[in-house]
Protein backbone atom coordinates (compact mmCIF):
# COMPACT_ATOMS: atom_id res chain seq x y z
CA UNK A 1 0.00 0.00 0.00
CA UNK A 2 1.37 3.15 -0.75
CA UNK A 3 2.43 5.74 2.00
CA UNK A 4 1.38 9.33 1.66
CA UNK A 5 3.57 12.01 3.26
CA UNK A 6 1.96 13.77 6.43
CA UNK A 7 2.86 17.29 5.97
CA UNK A 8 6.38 18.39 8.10
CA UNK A 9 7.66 14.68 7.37
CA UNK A 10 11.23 13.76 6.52
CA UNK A 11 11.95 11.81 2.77
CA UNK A 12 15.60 10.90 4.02
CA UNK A 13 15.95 9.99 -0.41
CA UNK A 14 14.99 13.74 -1.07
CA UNK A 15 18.17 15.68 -2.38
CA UNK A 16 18.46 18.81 -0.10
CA UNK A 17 20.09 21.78 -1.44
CA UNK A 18 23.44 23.07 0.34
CA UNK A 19 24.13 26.67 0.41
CA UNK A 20 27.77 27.09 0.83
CA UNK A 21 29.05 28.68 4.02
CA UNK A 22 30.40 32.23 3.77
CA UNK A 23 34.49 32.27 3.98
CA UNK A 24 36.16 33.09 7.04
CA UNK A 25 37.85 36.43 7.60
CA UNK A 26 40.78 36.55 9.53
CA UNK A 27 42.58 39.46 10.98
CA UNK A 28 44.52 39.04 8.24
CA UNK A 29 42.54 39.38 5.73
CA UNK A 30 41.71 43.27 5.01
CA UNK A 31 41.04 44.45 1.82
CA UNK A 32 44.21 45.55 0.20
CA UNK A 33 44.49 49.33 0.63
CA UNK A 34 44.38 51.91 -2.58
CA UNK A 35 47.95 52.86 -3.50
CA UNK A 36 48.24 56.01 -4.43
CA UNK A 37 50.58 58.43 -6.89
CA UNK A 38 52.39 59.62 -3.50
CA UNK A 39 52.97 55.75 -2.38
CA UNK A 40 54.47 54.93 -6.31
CA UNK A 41 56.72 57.62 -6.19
CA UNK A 42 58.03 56.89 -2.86
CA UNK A 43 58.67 53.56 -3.72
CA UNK A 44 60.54 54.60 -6.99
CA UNK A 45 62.59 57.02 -5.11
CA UNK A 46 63.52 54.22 -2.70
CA UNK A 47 64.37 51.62 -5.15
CA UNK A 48 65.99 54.49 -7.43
CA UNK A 49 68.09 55.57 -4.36
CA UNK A 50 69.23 51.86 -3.79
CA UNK A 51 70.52 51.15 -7.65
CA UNK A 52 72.37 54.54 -7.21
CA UNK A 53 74.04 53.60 -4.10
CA UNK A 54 75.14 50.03 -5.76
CA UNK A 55 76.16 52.05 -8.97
CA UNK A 56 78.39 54.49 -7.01
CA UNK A 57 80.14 51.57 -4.16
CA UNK A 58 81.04 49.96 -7.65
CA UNK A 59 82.45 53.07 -9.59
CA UNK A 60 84.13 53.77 -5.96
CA UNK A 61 85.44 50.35 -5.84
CA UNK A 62 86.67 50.33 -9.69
CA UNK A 63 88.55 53.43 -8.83
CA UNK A 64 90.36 51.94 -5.73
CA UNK A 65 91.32 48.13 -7.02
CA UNK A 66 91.40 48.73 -11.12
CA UNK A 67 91.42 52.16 -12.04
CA UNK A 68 91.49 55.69 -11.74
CA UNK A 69 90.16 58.40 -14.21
CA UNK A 70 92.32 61.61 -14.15
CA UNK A 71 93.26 64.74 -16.13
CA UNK A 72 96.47 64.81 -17.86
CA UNK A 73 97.91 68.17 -16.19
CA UNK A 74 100.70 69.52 -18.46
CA UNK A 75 101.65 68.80 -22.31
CA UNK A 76 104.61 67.21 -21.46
CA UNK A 77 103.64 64.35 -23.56
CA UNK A 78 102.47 66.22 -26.52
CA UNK A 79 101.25 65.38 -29.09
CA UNK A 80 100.62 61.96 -27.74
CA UNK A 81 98.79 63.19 -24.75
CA UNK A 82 97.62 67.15 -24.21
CA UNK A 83 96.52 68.97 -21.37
CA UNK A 84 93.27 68.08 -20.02
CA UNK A 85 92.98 64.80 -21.71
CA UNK A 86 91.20 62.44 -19.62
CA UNK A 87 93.15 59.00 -19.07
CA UNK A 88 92.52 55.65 -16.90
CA UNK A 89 95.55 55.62 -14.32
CA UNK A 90 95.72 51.92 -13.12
CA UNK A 91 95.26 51.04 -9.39
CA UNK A 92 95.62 48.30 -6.63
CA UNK A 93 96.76 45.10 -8.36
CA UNK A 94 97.28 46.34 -11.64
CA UNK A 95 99.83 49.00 -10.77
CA UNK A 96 101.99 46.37 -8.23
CA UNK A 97 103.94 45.74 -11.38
CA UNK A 98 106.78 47.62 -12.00
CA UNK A 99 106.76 50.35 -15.22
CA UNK A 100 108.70 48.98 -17.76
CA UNK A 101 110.36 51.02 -20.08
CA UNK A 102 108.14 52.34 -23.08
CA UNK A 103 105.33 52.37 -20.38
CA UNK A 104 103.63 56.05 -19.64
CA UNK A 105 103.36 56.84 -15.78
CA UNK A 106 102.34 59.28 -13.25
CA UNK A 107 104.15 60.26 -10.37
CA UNK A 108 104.38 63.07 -7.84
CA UNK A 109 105.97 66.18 -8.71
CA UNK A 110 109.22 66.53 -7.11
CA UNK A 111 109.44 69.99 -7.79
CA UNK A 112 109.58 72.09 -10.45
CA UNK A 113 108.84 69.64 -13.49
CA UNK A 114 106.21 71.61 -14.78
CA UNK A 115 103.96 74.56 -14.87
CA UNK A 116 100.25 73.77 -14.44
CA UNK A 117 97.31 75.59 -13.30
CA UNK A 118 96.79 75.51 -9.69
CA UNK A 119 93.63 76.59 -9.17
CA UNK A 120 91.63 74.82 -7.16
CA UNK A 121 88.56 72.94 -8.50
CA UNK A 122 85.12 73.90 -7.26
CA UNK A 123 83.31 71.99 -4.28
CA UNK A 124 80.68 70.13 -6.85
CA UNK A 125 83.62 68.95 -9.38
CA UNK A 126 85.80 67.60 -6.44
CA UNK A 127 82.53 65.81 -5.06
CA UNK A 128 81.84 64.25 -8.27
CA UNK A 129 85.74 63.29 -8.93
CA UNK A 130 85.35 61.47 -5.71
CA UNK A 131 81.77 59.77 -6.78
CA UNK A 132 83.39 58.62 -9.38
CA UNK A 133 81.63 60.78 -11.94
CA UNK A 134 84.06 62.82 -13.07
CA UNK A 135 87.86 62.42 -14.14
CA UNK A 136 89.80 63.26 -10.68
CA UNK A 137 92.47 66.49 -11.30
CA UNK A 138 95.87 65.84 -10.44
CA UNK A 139 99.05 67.13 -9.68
CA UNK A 140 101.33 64.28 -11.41
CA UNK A 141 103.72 64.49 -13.73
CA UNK A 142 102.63 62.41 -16.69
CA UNK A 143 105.61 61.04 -18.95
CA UNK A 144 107.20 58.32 -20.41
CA UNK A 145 109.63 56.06 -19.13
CA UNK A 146 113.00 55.46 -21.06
CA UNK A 147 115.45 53.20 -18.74
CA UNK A 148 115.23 51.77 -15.58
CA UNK A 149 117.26 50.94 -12.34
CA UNK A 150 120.87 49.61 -13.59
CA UNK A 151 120.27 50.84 -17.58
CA UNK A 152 123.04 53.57 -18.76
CA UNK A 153 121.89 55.78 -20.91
CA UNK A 154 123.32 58.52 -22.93
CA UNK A 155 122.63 61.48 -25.42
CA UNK A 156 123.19 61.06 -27.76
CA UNK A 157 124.72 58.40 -30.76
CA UNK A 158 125.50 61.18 -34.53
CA UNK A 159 122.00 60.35 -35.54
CA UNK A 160 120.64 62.14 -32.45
CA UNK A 161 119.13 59.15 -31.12
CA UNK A 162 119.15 57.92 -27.28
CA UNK A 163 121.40 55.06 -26.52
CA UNK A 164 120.43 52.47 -23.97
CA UNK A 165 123.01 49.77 -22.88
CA UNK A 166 124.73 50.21 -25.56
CA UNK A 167 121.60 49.92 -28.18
CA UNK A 168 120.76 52.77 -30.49
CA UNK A 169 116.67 53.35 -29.27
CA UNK A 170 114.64 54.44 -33.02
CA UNK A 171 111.55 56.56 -31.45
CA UNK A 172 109.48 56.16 -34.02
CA UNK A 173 106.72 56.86 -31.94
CA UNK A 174 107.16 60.45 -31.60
CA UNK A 175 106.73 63.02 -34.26
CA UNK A 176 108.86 63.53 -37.40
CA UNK A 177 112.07 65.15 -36.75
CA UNK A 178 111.84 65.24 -33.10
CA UNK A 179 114.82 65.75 -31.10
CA UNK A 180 116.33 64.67 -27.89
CA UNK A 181 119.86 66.50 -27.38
CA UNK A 182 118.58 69.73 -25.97
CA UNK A 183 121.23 68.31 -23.15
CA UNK A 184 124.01 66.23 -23.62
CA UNK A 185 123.86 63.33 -20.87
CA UNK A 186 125.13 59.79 -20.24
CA UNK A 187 124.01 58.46 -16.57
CA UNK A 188 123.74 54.91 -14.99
CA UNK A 189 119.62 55.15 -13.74
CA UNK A 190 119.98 54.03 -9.90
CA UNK A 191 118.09 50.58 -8.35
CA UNK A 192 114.50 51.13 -8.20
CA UNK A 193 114.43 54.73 -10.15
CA UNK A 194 112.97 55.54 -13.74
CA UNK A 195 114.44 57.99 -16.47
CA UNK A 196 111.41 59.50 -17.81
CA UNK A 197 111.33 62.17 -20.78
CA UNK A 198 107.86 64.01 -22.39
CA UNK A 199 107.24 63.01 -25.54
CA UNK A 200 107.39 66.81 -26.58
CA UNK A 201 111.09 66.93 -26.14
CA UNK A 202 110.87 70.68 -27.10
CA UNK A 203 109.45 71.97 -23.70
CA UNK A 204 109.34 69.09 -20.97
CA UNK A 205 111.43 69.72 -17.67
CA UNK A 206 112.25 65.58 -17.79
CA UNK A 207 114.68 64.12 -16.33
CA UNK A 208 117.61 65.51 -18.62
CA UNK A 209 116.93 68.80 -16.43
CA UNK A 210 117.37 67.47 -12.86
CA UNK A 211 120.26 65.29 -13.28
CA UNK A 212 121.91 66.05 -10.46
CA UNK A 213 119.21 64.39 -8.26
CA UNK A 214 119.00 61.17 -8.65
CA UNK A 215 120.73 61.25 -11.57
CA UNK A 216 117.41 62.91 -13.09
CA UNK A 217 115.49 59.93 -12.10
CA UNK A 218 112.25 58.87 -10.47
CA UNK A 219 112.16 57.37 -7.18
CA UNK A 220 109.42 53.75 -7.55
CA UNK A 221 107.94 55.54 -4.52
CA UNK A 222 107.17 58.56 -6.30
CA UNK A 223 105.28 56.93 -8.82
CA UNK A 224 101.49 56.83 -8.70
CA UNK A 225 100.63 54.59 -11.53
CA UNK A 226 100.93 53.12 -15.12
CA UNK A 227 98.46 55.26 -17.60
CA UNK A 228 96.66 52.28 -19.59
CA UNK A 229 94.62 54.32 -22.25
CA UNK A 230 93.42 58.23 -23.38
CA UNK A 231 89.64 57.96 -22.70
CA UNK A 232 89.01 60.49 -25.84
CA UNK A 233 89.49 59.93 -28.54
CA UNK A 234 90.01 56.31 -27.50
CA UNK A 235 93.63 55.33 -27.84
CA UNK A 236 95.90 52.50 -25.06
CA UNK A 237 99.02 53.42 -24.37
CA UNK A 238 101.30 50.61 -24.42
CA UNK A 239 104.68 50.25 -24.78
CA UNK A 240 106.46 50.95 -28.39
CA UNK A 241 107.93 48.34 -29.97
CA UNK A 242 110.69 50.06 -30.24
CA UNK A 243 111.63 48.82 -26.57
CA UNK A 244 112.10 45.63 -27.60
CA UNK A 245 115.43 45.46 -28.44
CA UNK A 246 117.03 47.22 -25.54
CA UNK A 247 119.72 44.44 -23.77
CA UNK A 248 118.91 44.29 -20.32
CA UNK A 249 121.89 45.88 -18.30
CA UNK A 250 125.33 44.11 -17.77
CA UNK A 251 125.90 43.09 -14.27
CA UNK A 252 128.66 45.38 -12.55
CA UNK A 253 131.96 43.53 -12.26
């Protein structure tokens, strides 16, 4: 016999229809708030400020352990260098090695080498030499190194050329017609000293003019670094082949 329903009765085989149950909120869980133009730009400035502090411990860090931007001071290596050219003087472990000759270095002035402007630089170009920024101004003599500790050299051979250990040196590097005997010379460079000459033979107070310190030569202490390149126009500054076929010197006897 079949059942009828009484009103209010349970069919336990009747689907029943769930709702689902609202989600939680937790503290946690606030709507995210509206960012504004004033919250994006602090946030750029932030981020912006920490990529220029990385950028500048870098440069700083290039300039103490690789190398150093500078101004050439004088034109004592005219034409190859000029006043105010802006070269890359080579720091920590890549000036340990001693100059060699051919090689263009920078050293401290020991007096009287060369005129250059003194005037000071202002505040902002001194703070951005420092940064990094900016080519630092120096003081150094810039020239080239001819002999070193233990070479004899001498001015000069009937074809007006240097002579080093006994081996005619052909500067081919330097301009046309360019000569060397403005003074008459022939010294034995002492241990751990450099005889440098400009490149513009004409004009440079080298060490043909202060040969009776040192024997015109440059103390290794004195010397500040090897130059590596000329920034601009773009040029290295190696040593000329024409250093390789100076003898080394003969041991005294």
């Amino acid at each position: 016999m079949d059942e009828t329903l009484a009103p209010g009765r349970d069919d336990d085989s009747a689907t029943a229809t769930v709702a689902p149950a609202p989600r939680p909120r937790g503290r946690h869980a606030a709507p995210r708030p509206t960012r504004d133009a004033r919250w994006w730009a602090l946030r750029i400035a932030r981020e912006g400020g920490i990529i220029l502090g990385i950028a500048l411990a870098a440069s700083i860090l290039v300039r103490l352990v690789i190398a150093q931007p500078v101004y050439v001071p004088g034109d004592a290596m005219s034409p190859t260098l000029s006043a105010g050219d802006r070269v890359l003087l080579a720091r920590g472990p890549f000036a340990l090695a001693a100059p060699a000759r051919g090689d263009v270095v920078a050293f401290a002035d020991p007096g009287g080498w060369q005129e250059i402007d003194s005037a000071p630089e202002s505040g902002l170009a001194t703070a951005f030499a420092v940064l990094g920024l900016a080519p630092m101004r120096t003081a150094d003599v810039v020239m080239r190194v001819i002999a070193v500790g233990g070479d004899r050299i001498k001015c000069c051979d009937s074809q007006g050329r240097l002579v080093i250990n006994g081996e005619a040196l052909d500067e081919s590097y330097l301009p046309e017609a360019t000569a060397t005997d403005q003074v008459a010379f022939d010294v034995v460079v002492p241990a751990d000293s450099y005889f440098v000459l400009g490149d513009n033979r004409a004009s440079a107070r080298d060490s043909r003019y202060h040969l009776s310190d040192n024997s015109g030569a440059i103390a290794r202490s004195d010397i500040a670094g090897r130059i590596l390149m000329r920034l601009w126009p773009p040029r290295t500054l190696g040593a000329p082949a024409a250093f390789d076929t100076i003898p080394e010197p003969k041991p005294a006897s």
